[in-house]
N, C-alpha and C. Protein backbone atom coordinates (compact mmCIF):
# COMPACT_ATOMS: atom_id res chain seq x y z
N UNK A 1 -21.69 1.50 0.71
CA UNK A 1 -20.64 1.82 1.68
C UNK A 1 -19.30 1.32 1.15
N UNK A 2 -18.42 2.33 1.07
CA UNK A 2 -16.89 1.88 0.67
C UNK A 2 -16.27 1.25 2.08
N UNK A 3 -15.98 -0.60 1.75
CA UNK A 3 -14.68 -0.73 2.83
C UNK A 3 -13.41 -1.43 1.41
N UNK A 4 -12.46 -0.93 2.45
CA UNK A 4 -11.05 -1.59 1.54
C UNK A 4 -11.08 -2.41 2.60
N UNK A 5 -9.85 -3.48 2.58
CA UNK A 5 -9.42 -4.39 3.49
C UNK A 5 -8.02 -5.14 3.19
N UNK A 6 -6.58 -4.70 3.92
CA UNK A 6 -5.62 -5.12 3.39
C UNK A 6 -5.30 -6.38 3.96
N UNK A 7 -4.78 -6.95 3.29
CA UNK A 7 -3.35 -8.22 3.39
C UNK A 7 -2.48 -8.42 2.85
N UNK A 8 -1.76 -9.09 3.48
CA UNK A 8 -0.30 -9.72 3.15
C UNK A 8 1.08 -8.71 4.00
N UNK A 9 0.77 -8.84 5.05
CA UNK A 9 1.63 -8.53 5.76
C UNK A 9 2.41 -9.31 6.40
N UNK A 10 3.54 -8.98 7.36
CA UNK A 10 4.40 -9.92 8.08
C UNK A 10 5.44 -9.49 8.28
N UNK A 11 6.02 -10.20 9.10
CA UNK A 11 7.60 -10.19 9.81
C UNK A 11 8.42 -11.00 8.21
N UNK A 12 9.48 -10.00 7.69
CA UNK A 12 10.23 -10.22 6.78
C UNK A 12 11.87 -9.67 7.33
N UNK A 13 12.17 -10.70 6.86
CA UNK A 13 13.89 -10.40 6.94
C UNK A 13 14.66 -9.39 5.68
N UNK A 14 15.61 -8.28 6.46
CA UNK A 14 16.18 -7.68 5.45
C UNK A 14 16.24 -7.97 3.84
N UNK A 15 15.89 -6.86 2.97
CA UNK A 15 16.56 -7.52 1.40
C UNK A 15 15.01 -8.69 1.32
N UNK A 16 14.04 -8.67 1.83
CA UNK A 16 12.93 -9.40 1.49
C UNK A 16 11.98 -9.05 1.07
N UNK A 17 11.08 -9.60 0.22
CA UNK A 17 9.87 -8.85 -0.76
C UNK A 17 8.15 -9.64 0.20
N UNK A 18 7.73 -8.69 0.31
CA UNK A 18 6.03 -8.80 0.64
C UNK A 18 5.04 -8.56 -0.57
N UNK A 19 4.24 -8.90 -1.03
CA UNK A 19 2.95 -7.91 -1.40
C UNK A 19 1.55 -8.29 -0.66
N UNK A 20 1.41 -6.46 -0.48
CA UNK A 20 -0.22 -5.91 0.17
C UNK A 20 -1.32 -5.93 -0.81
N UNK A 21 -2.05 -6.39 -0.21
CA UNK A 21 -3.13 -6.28 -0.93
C UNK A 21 -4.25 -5.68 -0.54
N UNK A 22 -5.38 -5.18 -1.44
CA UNK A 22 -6.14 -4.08 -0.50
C UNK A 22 -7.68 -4.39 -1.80
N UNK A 23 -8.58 -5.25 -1.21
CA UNK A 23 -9.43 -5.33 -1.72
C UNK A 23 -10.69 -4.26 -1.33
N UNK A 24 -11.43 -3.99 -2.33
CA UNK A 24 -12.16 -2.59 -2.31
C UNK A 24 -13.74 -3.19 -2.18
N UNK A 25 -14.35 -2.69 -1.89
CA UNK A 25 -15.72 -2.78 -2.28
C UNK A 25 -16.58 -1.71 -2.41
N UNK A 26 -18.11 -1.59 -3.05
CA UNK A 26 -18.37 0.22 -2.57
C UNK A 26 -18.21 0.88 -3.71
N UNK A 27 -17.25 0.82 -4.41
CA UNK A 27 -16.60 1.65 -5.34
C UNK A 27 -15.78 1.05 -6.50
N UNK A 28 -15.41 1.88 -7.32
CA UNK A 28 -14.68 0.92 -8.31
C UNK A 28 -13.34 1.62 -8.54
N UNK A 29 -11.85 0.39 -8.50
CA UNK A 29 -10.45 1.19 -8.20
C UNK A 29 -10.34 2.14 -9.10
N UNK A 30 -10.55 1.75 -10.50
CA UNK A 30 -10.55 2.21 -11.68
C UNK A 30 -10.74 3.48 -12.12
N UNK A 31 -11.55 4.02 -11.20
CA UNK A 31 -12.54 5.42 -11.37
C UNK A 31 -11.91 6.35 -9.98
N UNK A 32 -10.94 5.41 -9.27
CA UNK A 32 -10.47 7.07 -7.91
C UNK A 32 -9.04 7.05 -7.68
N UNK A 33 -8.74 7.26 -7.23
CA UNK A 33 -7.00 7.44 -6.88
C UNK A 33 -6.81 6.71 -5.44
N UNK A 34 -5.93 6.01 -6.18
CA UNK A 34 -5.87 4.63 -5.02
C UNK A 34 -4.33 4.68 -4.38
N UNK A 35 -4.20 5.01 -3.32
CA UNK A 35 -3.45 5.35 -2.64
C UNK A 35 -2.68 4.21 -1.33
N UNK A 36 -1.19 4.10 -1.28
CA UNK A 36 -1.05 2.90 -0.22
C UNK A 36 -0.14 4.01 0.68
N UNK A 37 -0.47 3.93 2.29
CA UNK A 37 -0.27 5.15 3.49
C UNK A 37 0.61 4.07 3.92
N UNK A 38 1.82 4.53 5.18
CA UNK A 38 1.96 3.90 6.05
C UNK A 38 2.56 4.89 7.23
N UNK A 39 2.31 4.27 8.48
CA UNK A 39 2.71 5.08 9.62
C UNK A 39 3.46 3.83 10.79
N UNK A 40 4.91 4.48 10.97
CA UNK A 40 5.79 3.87 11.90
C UNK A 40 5.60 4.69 13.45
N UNK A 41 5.71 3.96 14.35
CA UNK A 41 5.59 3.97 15.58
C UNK A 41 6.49 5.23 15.56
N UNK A 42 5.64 6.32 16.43
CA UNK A 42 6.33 7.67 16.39
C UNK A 42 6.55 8.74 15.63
N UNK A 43 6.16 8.42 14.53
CA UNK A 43 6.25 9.32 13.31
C UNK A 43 4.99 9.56 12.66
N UNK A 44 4.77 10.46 11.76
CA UNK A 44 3.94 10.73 11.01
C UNK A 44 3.33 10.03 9.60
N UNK A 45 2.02 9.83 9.02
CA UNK A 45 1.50 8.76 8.19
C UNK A 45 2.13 9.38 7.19
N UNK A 46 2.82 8.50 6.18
CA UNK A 46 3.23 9.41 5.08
C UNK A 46 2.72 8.43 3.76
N UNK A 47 2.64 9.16 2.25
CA UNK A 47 2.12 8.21 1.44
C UNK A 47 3.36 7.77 0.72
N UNK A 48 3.18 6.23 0.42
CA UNK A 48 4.15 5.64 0.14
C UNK A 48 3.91 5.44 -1.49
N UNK A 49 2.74 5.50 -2.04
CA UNK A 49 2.41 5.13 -3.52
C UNK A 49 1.26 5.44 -3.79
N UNK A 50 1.09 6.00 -4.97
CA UNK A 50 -0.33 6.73 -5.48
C UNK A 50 -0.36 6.25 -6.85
N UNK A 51 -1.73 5.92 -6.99
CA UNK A 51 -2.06 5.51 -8.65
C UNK A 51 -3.58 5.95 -8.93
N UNK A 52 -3.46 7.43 -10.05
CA UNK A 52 -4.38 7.19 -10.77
C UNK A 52 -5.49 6.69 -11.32
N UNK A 53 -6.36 7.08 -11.82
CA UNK A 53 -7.58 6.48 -12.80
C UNK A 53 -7.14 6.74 -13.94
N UNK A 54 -6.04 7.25 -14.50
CA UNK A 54 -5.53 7.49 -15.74
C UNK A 54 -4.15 6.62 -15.28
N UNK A 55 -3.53 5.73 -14.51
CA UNK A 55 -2.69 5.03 -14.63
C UNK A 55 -1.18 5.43 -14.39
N UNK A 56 -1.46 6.89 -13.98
CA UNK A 56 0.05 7.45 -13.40
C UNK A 56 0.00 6.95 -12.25
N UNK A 57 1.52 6.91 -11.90
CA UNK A 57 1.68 6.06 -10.67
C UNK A 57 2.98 7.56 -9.62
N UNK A 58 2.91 7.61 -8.32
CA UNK A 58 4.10 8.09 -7.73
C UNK A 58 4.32 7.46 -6.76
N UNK A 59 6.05 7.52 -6.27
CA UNK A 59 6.29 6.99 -4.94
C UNK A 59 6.90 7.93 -4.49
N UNK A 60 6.80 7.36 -2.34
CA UNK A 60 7.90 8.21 -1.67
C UNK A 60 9.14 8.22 -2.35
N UNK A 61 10.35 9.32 -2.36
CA UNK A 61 11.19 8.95 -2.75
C UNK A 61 12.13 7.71 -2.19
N UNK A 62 12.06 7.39 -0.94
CA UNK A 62 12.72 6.45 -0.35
C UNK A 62 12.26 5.01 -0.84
N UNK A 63 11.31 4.59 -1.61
CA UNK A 63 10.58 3.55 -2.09
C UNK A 63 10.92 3.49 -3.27
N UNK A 64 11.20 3.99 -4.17
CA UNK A 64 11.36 4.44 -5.51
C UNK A 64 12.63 3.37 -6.24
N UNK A 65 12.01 2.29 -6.71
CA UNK A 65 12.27 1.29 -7.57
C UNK A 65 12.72 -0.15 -6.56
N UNK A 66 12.30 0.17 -5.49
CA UNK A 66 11.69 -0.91 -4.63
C UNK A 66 10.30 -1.51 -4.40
N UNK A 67 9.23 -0.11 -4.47
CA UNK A 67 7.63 -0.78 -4.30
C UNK A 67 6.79 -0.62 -5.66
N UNK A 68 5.92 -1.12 -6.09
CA UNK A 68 5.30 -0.83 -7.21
C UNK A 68 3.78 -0.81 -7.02
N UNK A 69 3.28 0.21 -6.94
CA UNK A 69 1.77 -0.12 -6.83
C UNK A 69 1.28 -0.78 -7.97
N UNK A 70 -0.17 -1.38 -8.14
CA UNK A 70 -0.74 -1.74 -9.44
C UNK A 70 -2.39 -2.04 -9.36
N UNK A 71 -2.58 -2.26 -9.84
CA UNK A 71 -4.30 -2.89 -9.56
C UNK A 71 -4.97 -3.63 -10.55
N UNK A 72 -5.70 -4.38 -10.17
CA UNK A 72 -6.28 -5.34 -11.28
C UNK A 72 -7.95 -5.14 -11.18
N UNK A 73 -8.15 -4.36 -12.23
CA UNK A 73 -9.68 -3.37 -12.10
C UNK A 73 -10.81 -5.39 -11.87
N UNK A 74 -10.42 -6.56 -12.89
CA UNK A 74 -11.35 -6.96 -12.80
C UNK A 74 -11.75 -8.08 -10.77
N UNK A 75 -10.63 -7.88 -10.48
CA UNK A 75 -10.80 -8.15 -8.93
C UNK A 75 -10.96 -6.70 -8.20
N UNK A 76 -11.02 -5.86 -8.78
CA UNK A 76 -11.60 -4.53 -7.68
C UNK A 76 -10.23 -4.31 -6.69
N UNK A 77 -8.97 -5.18 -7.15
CA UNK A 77 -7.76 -4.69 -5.96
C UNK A 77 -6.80 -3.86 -6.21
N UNK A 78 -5.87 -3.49 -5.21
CA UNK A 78 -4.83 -2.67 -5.85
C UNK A 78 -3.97 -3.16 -4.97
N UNK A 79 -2.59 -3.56 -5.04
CA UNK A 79 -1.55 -4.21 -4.46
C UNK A 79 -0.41 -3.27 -4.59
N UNK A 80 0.50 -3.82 -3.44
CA UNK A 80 2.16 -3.14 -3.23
C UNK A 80 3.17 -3.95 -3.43
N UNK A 81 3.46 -3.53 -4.30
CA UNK A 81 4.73 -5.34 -4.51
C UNK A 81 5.81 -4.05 -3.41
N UNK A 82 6.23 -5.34 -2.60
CA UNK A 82 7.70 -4.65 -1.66
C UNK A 82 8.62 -5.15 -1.98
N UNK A 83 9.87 -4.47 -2.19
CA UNK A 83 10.52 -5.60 -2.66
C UNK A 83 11.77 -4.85 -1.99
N UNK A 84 13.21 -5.77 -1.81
CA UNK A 84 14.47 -5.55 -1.10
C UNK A 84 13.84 -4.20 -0.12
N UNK A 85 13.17 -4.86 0.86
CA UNK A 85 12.53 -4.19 2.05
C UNK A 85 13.78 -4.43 2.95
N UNK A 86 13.72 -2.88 3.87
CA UNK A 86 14.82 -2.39 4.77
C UNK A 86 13.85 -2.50 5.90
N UNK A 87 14.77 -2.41 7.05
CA UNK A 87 14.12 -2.24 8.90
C UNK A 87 13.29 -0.87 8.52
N UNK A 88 14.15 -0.01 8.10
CA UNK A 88 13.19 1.59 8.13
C UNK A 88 11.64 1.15 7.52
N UNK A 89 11.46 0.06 6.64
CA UNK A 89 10.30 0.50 5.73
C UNK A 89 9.02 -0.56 7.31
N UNK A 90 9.49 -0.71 8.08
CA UNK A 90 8.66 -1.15 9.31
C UNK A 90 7.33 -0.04 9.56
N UNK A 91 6.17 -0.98 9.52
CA UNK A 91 4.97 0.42 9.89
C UNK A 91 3.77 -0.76 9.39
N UNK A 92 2.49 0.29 9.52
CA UNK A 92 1.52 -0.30 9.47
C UNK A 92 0.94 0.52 7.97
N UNK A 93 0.26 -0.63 7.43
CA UNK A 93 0.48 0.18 5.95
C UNK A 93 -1.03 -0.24 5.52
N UNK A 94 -1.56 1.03 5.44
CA UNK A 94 -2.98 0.98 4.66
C UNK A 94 -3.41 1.68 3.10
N UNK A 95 -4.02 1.30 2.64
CA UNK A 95 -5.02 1.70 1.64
C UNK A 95 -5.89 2.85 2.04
N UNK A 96 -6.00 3.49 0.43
CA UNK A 96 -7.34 4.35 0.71
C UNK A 96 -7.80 4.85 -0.78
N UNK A 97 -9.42 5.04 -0.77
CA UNK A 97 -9.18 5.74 -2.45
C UNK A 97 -9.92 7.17 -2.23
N UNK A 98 -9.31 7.75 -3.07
CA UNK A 98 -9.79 9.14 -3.24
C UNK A 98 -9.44 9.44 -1.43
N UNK A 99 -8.14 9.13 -1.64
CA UNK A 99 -8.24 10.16 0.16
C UNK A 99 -9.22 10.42 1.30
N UNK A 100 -10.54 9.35 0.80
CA UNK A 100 -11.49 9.77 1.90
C UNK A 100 -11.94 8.63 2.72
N UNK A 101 -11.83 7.25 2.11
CA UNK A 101 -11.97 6.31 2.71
C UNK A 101 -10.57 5.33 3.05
N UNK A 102 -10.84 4.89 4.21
CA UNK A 102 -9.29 3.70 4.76
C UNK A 102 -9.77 2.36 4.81
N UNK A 103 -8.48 1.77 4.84
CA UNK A 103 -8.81 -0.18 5.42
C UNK A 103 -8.08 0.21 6.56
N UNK A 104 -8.31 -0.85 7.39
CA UNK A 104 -7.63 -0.89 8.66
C UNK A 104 -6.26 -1.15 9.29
N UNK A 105 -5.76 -1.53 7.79
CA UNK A 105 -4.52 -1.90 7.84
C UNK A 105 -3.84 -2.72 8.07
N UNK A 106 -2.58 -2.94 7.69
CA UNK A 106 -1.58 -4.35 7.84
C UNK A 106 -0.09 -4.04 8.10
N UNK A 107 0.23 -4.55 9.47
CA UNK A 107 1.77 -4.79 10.00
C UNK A 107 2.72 -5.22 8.78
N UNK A 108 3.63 -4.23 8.89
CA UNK A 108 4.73 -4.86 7.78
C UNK A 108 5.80 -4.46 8.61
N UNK A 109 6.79 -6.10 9.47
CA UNK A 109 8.35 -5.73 9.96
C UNK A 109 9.03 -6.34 9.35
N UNK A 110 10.20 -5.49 9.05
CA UNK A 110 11.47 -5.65 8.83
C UNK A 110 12.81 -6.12 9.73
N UNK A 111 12.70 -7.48 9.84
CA UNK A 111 13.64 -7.65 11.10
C UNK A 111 14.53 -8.61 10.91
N UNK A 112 15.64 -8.80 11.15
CA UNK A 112 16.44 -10.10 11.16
C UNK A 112 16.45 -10.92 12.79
């Protein structure tokens, strides 16, 4: 049975860096496309970062040289470095690989 399971969330102040973490089990990161989602109150889930089994990586454009996905095959994780995080990037932000399985997710606010 595949579960992911994220952490490292929290209440962060403007211009502040988090990283998520999203430990896997079930499966191995290495071998599916490991994906980090998030969905803000009212809006639609959108994907914020995608990485490969061949090591290409994409972001939303609004993320784009702020978040970095990555993964470290021999802990089975894949992480979101956040970094100079805005109020907009507020939401609940999950994992998934191969688009078919989720973690349950982790609160990330942006607030002063």
């Amino acid at each position: 049975q595949v579960q992911l399971v994220e952490s490292g969330g929290g209440l962060v102040q403007p211009g502040g860096s988090l990283r998520l973490s999203c430990a896997v089990s079930g499966t191995i990161v290495s071998n599916g496309v490991m994906a980090w989602y998030r969905r803000a109150p009212g809006k639609q889930r959108e994907a914020v970062a995608v990485i490969t089994s061949g090591g290409n990586v994409n972001y939303l454009e609004s993320v784009k040289g702020r978040f970095t996905i990555s993964r470290d095959n021999a802990k089975n994780t894949v992480y979101l470095q956040m970094n100079n995080l805005k109020p907009e990037d507020t939401a609940a932000y999950y994992c998934a690989v191969n688009f078919a399985h989720w973690g349950q997710g982790t609160q990330v606010t942006v607030s002063s």
